[in-house]
Protein backbone atom coordinates (compact mmCIF):
# COMPACT_ATOMS: atom_id res chain seq x y z
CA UNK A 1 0.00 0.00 0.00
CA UNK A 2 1.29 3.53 -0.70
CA UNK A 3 1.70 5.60 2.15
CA UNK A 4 1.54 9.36 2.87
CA UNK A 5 1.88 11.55 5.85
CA UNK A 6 -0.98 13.35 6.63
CA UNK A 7 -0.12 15.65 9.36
CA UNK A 8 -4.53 15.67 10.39
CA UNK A 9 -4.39 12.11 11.02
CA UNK A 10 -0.70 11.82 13.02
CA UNK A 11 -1.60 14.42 14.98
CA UNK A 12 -4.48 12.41 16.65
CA UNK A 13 -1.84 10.30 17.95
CA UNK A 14 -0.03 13.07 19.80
CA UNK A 15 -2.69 12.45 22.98
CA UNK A 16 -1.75 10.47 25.69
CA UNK A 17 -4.52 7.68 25.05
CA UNK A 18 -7.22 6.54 23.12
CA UNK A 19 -9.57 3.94 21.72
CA UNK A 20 -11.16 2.88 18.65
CA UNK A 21 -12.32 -0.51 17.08
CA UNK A 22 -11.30 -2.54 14.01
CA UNK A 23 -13.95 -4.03 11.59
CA UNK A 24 -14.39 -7.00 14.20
CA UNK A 25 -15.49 -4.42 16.96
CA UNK A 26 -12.35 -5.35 18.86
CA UNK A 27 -11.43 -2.57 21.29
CA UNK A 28 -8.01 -1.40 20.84
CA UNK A 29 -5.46 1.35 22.88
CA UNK A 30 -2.86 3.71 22.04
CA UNK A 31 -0.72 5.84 24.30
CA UNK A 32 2.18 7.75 23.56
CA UNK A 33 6.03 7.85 25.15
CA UNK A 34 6.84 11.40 24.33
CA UNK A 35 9.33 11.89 27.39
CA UNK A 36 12.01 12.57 25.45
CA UNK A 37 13.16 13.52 22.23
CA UNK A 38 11.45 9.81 21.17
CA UNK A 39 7.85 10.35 20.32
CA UNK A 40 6.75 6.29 19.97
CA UNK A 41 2.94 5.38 19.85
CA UNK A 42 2.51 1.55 21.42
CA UNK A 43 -0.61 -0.34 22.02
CA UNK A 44 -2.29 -3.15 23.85
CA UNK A 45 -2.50 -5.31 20.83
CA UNK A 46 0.54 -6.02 19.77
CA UNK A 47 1.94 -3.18 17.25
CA UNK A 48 3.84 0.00 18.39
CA UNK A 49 4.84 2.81 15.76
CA UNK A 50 1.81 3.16 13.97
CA UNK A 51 -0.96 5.72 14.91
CA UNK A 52 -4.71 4.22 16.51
CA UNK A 53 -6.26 4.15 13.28
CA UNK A 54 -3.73 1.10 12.17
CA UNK A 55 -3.94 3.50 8.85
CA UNK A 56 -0.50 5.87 9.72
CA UNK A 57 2.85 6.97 11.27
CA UNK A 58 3.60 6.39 14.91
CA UNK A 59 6.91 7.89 15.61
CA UNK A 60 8.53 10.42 14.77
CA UNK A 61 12.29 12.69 15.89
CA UNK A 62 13.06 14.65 17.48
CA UNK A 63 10.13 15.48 19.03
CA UNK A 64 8.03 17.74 18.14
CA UNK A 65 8.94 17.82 14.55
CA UNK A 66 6.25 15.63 12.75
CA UNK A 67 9.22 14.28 10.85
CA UNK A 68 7.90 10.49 10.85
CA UNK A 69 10.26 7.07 11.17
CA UNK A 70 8.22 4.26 11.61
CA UNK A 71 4.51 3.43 9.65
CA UNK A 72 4.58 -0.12 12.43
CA UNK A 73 6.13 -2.38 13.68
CA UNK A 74 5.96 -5.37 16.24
CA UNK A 75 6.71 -8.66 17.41
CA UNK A 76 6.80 -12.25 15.53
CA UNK A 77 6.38 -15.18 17.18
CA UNK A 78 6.78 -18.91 15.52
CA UNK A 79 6.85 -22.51 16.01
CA UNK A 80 6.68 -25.91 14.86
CA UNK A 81 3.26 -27.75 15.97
CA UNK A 82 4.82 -30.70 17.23
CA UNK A 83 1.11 -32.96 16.61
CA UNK A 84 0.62 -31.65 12.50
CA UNK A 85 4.43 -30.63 11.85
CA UNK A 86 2.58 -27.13 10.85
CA UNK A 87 4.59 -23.98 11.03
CA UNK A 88 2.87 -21.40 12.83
CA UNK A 89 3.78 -17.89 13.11
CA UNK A 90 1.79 -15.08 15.14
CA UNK A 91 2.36 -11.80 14.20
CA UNK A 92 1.98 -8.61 16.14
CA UNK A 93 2.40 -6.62 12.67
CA UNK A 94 1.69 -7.52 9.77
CA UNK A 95 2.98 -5.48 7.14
CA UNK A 96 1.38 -6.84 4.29
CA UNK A 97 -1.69 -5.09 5.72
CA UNK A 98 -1.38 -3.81 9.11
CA UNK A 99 -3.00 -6.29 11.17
CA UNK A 100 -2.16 -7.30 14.39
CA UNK A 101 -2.98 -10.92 15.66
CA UNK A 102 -3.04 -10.08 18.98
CA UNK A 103 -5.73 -9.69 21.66
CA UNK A 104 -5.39 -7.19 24.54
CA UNK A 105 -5.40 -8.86 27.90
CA UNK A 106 -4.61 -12.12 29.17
CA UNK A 107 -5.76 -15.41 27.86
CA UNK A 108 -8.82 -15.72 29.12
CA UNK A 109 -9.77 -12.03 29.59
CA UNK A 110 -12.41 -10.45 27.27
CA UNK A 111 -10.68 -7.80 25.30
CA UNK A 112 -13.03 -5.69 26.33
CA UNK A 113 -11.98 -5.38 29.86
CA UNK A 114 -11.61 -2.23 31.60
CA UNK A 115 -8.50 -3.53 32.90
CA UNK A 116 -6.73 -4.62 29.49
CA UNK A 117 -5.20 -1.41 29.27
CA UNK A 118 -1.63 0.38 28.76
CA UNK A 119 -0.79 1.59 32.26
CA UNK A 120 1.39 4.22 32.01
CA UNK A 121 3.19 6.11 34.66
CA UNK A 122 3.11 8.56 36.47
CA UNK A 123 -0.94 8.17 34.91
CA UNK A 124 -2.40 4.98 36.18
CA UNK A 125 0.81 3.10 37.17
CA UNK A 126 0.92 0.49 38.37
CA UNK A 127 -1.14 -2.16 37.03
CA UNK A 128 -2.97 -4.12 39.72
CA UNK A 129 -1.40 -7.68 40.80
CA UNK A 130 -4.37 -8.72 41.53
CA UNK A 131 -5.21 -9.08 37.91
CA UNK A 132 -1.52 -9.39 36.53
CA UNK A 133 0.88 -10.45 39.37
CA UNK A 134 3.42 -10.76 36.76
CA UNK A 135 3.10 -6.75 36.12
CA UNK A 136 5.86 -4.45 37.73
CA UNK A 137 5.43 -1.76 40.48
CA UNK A 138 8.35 -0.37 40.87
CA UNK A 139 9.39 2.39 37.93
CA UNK A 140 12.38 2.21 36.26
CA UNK A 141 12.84 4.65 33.69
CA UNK A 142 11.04 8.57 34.02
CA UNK A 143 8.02 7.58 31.84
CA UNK A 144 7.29 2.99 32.60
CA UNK A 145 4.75 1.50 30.75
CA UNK A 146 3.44 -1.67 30.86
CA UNK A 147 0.69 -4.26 29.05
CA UNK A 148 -0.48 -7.42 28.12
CA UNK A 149 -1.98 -9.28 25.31
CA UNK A 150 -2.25 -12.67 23.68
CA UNK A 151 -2.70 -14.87 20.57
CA UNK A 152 -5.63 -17.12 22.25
CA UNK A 153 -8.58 -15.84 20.06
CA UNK A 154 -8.90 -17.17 16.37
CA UNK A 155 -10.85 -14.38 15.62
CA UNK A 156 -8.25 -12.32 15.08
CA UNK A 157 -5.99 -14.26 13.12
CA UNK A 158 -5.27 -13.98 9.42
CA UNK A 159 -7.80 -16.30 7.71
CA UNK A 160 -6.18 -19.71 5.89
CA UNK A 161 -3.05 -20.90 7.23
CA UNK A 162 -3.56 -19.15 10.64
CA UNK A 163 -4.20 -20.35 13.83
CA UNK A 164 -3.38 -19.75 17.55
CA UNK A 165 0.14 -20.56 18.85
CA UNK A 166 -1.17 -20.05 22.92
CA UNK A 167 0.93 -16.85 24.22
CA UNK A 168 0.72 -14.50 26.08
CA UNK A 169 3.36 -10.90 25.79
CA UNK A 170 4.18 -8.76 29.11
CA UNK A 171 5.62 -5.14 27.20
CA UNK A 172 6.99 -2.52 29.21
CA UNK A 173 8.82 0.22 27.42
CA UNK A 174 10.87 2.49 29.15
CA UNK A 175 11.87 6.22 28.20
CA UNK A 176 14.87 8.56 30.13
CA UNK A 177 14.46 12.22 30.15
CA UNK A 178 18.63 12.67 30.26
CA UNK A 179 20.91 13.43 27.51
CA UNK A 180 22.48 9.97 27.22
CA UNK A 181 19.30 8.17 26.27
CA UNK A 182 17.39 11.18 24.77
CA UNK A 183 17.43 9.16 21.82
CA UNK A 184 16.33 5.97 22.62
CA UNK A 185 13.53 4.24 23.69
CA UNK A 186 13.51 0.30 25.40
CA UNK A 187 11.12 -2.20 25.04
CA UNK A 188 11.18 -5.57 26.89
CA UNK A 189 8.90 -8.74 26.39
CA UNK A 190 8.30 -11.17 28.54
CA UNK A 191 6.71 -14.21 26.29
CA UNK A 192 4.93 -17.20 27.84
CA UNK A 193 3.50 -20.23 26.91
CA UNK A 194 -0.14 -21.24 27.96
CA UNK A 195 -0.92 -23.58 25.67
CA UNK A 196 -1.19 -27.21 26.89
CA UNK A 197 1.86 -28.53 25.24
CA UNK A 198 5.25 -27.86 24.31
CA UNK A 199 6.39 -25.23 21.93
CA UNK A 200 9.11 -26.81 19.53
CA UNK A 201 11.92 -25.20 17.36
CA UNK A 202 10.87 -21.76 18.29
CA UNK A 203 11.82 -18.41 16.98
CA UNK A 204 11.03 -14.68 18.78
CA UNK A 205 12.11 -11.64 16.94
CA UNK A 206 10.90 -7.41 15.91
CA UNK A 207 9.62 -6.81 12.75
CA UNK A 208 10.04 -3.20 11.69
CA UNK A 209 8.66 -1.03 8.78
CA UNK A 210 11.14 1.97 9.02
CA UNK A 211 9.02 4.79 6.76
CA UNK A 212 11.21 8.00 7.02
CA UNK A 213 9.49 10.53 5.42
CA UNK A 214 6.68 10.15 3.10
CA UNK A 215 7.25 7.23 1.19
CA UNK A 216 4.33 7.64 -1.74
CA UNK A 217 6.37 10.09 -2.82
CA UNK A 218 8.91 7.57 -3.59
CA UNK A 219 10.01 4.59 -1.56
CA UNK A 220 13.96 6.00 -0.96
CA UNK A 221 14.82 4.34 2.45
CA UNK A 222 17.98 2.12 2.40
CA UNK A 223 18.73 -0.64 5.02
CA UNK A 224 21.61 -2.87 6.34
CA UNK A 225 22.26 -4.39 9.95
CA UNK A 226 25.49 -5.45 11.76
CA UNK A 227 26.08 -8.59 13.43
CA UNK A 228 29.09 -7.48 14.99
CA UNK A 229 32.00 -4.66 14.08
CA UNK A 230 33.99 -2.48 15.97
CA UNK A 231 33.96 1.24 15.10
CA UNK A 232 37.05 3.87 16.62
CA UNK A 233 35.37 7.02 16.88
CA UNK A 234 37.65 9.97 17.67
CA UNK A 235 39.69 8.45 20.93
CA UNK A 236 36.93 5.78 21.47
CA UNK A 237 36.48 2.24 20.24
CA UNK A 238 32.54 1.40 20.53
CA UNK A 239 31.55 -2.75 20.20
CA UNK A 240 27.98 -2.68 18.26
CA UNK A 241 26.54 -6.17 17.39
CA UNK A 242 22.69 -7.49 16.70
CA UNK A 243 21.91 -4.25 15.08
CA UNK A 244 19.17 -3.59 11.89
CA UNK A 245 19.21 0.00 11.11
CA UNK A 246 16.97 2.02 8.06
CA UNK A 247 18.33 6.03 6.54
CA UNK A 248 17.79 7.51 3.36
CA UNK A 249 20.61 9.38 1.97
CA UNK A 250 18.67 12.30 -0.16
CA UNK A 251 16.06 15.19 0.98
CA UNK A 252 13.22 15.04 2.41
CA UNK A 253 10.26 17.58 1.29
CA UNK A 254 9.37 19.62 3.64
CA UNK A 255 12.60 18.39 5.93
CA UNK A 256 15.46 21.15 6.68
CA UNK A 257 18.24 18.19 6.28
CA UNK A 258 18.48 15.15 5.11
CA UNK A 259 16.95 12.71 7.91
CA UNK A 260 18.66 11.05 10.57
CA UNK A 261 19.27 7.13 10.87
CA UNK A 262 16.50 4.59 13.02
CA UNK A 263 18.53 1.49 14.36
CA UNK A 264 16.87 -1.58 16.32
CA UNK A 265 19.35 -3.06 18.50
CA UNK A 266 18.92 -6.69 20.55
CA UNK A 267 19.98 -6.34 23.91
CA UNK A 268 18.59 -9.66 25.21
CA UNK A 269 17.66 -12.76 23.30
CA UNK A 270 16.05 -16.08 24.31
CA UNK A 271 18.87 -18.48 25.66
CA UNK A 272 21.38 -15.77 24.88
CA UNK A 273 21.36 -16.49 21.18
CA UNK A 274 21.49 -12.97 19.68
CA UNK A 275 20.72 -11.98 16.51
CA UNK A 276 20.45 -15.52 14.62
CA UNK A 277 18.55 -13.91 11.82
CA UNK A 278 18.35 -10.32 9.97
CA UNK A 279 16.01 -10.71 6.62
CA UNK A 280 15.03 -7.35 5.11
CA UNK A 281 12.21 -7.82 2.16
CA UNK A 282 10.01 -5.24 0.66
CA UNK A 283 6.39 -3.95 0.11
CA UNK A 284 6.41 -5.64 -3.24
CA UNK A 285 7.79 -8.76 -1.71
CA UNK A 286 7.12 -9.61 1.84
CA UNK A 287 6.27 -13.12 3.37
CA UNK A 288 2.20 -13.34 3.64
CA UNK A 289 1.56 -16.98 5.06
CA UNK A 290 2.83 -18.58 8.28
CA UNK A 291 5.12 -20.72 5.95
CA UNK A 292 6.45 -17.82 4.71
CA UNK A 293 7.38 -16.11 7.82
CA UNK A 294 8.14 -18.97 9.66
CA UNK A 295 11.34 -19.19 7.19
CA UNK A 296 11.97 -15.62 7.32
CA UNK A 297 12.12 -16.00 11.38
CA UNK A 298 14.57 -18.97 10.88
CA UNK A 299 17.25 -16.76 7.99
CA UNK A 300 15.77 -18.34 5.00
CA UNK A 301 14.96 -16.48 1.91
CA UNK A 302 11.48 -17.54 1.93
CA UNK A 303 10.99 -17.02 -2.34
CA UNK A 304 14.06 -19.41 -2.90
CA UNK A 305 14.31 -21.54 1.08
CA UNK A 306 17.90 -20.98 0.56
CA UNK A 307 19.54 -20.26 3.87
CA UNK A 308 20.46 -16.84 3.84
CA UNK A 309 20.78 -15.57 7.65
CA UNK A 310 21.54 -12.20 7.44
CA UNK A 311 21.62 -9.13 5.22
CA UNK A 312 23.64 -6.43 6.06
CA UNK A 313 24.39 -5.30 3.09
CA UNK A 314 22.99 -1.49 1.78
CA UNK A 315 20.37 -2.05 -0.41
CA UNK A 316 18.98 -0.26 -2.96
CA UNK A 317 16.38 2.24 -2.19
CA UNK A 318 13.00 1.31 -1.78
CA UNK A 319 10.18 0.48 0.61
CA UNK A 320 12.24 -1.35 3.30
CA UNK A 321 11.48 -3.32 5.88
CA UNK A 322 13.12 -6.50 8.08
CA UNK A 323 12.92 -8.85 10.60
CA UNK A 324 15.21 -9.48 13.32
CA UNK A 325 15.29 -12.87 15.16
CA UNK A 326 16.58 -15.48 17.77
CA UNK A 327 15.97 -18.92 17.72
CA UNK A 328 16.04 -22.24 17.80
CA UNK A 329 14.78 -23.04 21.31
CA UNK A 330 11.95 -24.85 22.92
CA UNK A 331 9.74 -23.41 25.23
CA UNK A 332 7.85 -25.40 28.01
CA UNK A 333 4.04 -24.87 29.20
CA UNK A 334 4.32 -22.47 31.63
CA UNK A 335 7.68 -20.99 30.99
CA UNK A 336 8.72 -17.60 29.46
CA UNK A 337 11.15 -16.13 27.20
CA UNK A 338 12.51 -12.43 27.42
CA UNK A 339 13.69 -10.48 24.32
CA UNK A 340 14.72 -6.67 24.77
CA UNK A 341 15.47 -4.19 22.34
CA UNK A 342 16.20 -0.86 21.75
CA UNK A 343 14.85 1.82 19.11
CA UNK A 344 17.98 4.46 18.49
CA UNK A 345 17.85 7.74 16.20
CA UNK A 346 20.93 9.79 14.95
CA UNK A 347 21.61 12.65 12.57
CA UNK A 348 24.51 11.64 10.74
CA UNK A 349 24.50 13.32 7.18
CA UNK A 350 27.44 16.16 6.91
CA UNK A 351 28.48 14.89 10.21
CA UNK A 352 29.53 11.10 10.13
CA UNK A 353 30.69 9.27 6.66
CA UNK A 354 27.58 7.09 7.14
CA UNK A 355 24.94 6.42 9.59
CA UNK A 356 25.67 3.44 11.11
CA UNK A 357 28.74 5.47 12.91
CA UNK A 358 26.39 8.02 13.95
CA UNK A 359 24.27 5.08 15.73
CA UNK A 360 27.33 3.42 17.24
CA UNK A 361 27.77 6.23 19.83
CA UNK A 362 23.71 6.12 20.46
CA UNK A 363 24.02 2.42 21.14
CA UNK A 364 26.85 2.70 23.24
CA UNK A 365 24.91 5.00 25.66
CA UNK A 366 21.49 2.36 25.27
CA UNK A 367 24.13 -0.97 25.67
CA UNK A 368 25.64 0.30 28.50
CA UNK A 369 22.42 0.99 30.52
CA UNK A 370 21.00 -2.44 29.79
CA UNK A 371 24.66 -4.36 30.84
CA UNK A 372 24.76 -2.53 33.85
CA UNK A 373 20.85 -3.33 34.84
CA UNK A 374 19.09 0.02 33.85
CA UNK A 375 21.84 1.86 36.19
CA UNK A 376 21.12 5.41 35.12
CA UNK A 377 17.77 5.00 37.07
CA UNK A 378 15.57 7.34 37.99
CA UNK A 379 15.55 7.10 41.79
CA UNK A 380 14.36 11.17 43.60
CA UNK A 381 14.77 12.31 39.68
CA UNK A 382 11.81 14.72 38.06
CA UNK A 383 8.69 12.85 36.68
CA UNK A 384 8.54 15.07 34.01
CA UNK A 385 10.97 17.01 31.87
CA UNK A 386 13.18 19.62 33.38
CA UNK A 387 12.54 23.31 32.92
CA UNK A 388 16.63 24.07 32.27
CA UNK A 389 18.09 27.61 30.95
CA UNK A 390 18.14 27.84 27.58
CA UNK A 391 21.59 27.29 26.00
CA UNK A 392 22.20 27.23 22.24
CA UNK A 393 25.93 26.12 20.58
CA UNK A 394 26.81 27.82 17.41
CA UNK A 395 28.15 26.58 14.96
CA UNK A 396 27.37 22.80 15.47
CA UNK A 397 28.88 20.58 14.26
CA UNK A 398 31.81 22.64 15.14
CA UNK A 399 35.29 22.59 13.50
CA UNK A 400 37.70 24.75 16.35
CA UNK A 401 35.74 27.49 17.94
CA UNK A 402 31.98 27.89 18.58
CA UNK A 403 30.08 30.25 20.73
CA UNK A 404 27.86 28.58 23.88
CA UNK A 405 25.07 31.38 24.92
CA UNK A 406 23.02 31.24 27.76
CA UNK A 407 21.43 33.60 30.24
CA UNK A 408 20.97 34.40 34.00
CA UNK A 409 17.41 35.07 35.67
CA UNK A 410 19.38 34.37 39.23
CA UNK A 411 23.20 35.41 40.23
CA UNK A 412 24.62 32.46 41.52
CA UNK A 413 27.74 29.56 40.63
CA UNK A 414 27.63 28.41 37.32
CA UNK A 415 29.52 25.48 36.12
CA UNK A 416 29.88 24.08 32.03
CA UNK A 417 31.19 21.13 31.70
CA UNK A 418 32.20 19.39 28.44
CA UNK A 419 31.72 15.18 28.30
CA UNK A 420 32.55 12.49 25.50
CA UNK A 421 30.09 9.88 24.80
CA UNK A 422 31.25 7.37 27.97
CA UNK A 423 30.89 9.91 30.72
CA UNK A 424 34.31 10.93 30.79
CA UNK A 425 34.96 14.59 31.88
CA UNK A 426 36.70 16.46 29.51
CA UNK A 427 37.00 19.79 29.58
CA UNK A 428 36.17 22.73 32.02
CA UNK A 429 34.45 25.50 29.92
CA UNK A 430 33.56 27.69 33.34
CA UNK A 431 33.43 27.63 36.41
CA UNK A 432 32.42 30.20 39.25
CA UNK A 433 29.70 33.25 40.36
CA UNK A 434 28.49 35.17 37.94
CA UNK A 435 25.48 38.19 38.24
CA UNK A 436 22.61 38.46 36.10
CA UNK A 437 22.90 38.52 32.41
CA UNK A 438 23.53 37.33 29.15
CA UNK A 439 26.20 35.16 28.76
CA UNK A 440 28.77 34.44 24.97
CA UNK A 441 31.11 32.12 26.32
CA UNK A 442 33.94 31.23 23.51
CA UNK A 443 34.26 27.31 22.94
CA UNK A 444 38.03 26.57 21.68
CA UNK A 445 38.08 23.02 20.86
CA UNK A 446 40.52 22.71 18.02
CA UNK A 447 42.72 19.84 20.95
CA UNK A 448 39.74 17.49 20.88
CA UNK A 449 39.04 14.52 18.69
CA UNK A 450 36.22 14.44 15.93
CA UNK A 451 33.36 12.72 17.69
CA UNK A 452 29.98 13.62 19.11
CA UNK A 453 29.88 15.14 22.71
CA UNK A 454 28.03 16.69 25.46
CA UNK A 455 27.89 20.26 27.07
CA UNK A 456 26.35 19.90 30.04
CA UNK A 457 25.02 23.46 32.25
CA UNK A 458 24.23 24.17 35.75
CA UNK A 459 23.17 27.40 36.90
CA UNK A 460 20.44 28.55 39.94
CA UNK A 461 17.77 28.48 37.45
CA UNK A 462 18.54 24.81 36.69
CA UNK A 463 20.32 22.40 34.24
CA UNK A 464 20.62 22.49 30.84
CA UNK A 465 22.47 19.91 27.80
CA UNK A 466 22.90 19.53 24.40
CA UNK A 467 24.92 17.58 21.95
CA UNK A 468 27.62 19.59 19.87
CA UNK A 469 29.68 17.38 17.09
CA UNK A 470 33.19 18.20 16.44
CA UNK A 471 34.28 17.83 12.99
CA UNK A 472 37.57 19.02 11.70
């Protein structure tokens, strides 16, 4: 299907939560994680980056801009029925025509339920254990959500070669409001089998379909992936594996620049696999029956069944979209597998040879915070985003000097700090009292490395950040 931004319709996304029903009167929710610069629509059925109509964009960065990278996405799910020998694959998106085979709620819970809902914090967190013991309580991130749903209902499975695998997903996405992770949104599921039998030579794995931009106006995106590479950036050396990222490397009407990069990196797999699988196809060409996906899931190309595992290299430009995935393993009645990701953005034309460089010092920031157990937690830290002093860089990207220019509501110590992309200090721009005022401090940073860093500001009115590039 062709698809077009229409600002009217994305725009009825932008509220916090809604409803509507599909053609089978199924009731279905959106909310939004618009925390930080990430603004990523989810649901309770399944899909996340695509808008409550199923018909439209549901993410888009930095925020605010309406500049659109995903038309949907979600999880696939497959296995061999062990009794028929039938491959069965339940999909949470379907991009062949954005369906979602998913049920909100658990197994035996009528959609319909009040309490099948996205609970978001600080809204109507937490979700009650009394219904879903296996929900969390405890926030991690600044803006937790969490939700169910399952694959127990026939109704809403594709019609044919589609049937009910007997899972159920536990989502919770979590979003930081701090400059390290302004870019990057988490999402963990927690699968389980409740069927009454085995699950055999089982895959679990993201599908994406990366839109940037309007692609009726010509499908222009171009993808690739890394399975596992090392990339020295400036003085650093950044390890980046299990990675699928989408760019486009022309203009975009109505853009300023040419866009930035989306990457999908898997943080946790089932059985510590990794990435076993990356299969990009197309809108032309995409698998449409649980035969076809089921191979896809496993790193066949499903229009040949010639083991192909993954494709990382560039393609040519067109409507893109892939599949990431981990498997073999079995899964017992009653037992659960865990697969987390993470959704990265990154401006990289002018500034980076190519994008996937520009994402390596995103993902170092999201890999770190999932190795060390979310450790840049949110503890006594604001619900909300802080109100900071405004402070703008100029020139950025920068190639020796730039100008940093702030102001002063309240006399008092103010400190700027300069950071690389691991936390390390690295140089002292100012520090001391200063009155009321306007403020052009010089930046001379001809000594430093290319690279990406960050300028962080404190001052009585508050804190303030931003990213400045170097490149000489």
């Amino acid at each position: 299907m062709k698809k077009m931004l229409v600002l009217l319709v994305s725009a009825v996304c932008m509220f916090a939560n809604t409803k509507t029903s599909d053609k089978s009167g199924r009731t279905w929710q959106t909310a939004i994680h618009n925390i930080n610069q990430v603004e990523m629509c989810i649901s309770n059925y399944g899909k996340f980056g695509q808008n409550e109509a199923g018909n439209n964009v549901g993410c888009w960065w930095p925020e605010g801009s309406l500049h659109n990278y995903i038309f949907g996405a979600g999880i696939w799910f497959g296995t061999v029925d062990s009794l028929t020998g039938d491959t069965l694959v339940t999909v949470g998106y379907n991009p062949h025509d954005g369906t979602s085979e998913c049920a909100p709620g658990l197994k035996d819970m009528d959609p319909d339920d009040p309490l099948a809902i996205i609970y978001m914090y600080p809204d109507n967190w937490p979700a009650p254990t009394g219904t879903f013991p296996m929900a969390p309580q405890a926030r991690i991130s600044h803006q937790d959500s969490w939700c169910c749903f399952n694959d127990c209902d026939s109704t809403y499975h594709s019609p044919g070669d589609t049937r009910p695998i007997g899972i159920e997903a536990y989502q919770t996405v979590y979003a930081w409001n701090i400059p390290e992770l302004e870019d990057v949104i988490f999402f963990t599921y927690h699968l389980k089998n409740v069927s009454d039998h085995n699950l055999h030579d089982c895959y679990f794995g993201v599908m994406a379909d990366c839109d940037i931009g309007n692609e009726s106006g010509g499908a222009n995106d171009i993808m690739s992936g890394i399975v596992g590479k090392w990339y020295a950036v400036g003085s650093e050396s950044i390890w980046v594996d299990n990675l699928a990222y989408q760019y486009q490397d022309v203009t975009e009407p109505g853009w300023a620049q040419i866009p930035g990069a989306i990457g999908f990196d898997l943080l946790a797999t089932p059985m510590d696999l990794g990435m076993t699988a990356l299969k990009r196809f197309t809108l032309s060409i995409d698998p449409s029956t649980d035969e076809e996906r089921y191979l896809t899931l496993a790193g066949y190309n499903f229009s040949t069944g010639i083991y192909e595992p993954y494709d990382t290299v560039p393609s040519q430009p067109d409507d893109q979209r892939f599949l990431m995935s981990s498997g073999p393993f079995d899964l017992a009645v009653d037992s659960s597998v865990t697969l987390v990701f993470a959704v990265l953005f990154a401006d990289w034309h002018g500034l980076y040879g190519t994008p996937d460089i520009a994402l390596a010092l995103v993902d170092a920031w999201a890999q770190y915070q999932y190795d060390n157990n979310w450790i840049l937690s949110v503890k006594e830290m604001p619900q909300t985003k802080i109100a900071s002093p405004l402070m703008t860089i100029s020139p950025n990207p920068i190639t020796n000097k730039a100008q940093v220019s702030f102001s002063l509501t309240n006399a008092g110590f103010v400190s700027l700090k300069l950071y690389n992309t691991i936390g390390q200090l690295v140089k002292e721009v100012a520090n001391g009292h200063r009155p009321v005022g306007n403020y052009n401090i010089d930046l001379n940073l001809n000594q430093l490395s290319q690279g990406t860093y960050l300028l962080l500001l404190e001052t009585p009115n508050g804190k303030s950040s931003r990213s400045l590039v170097i490149a000489h």
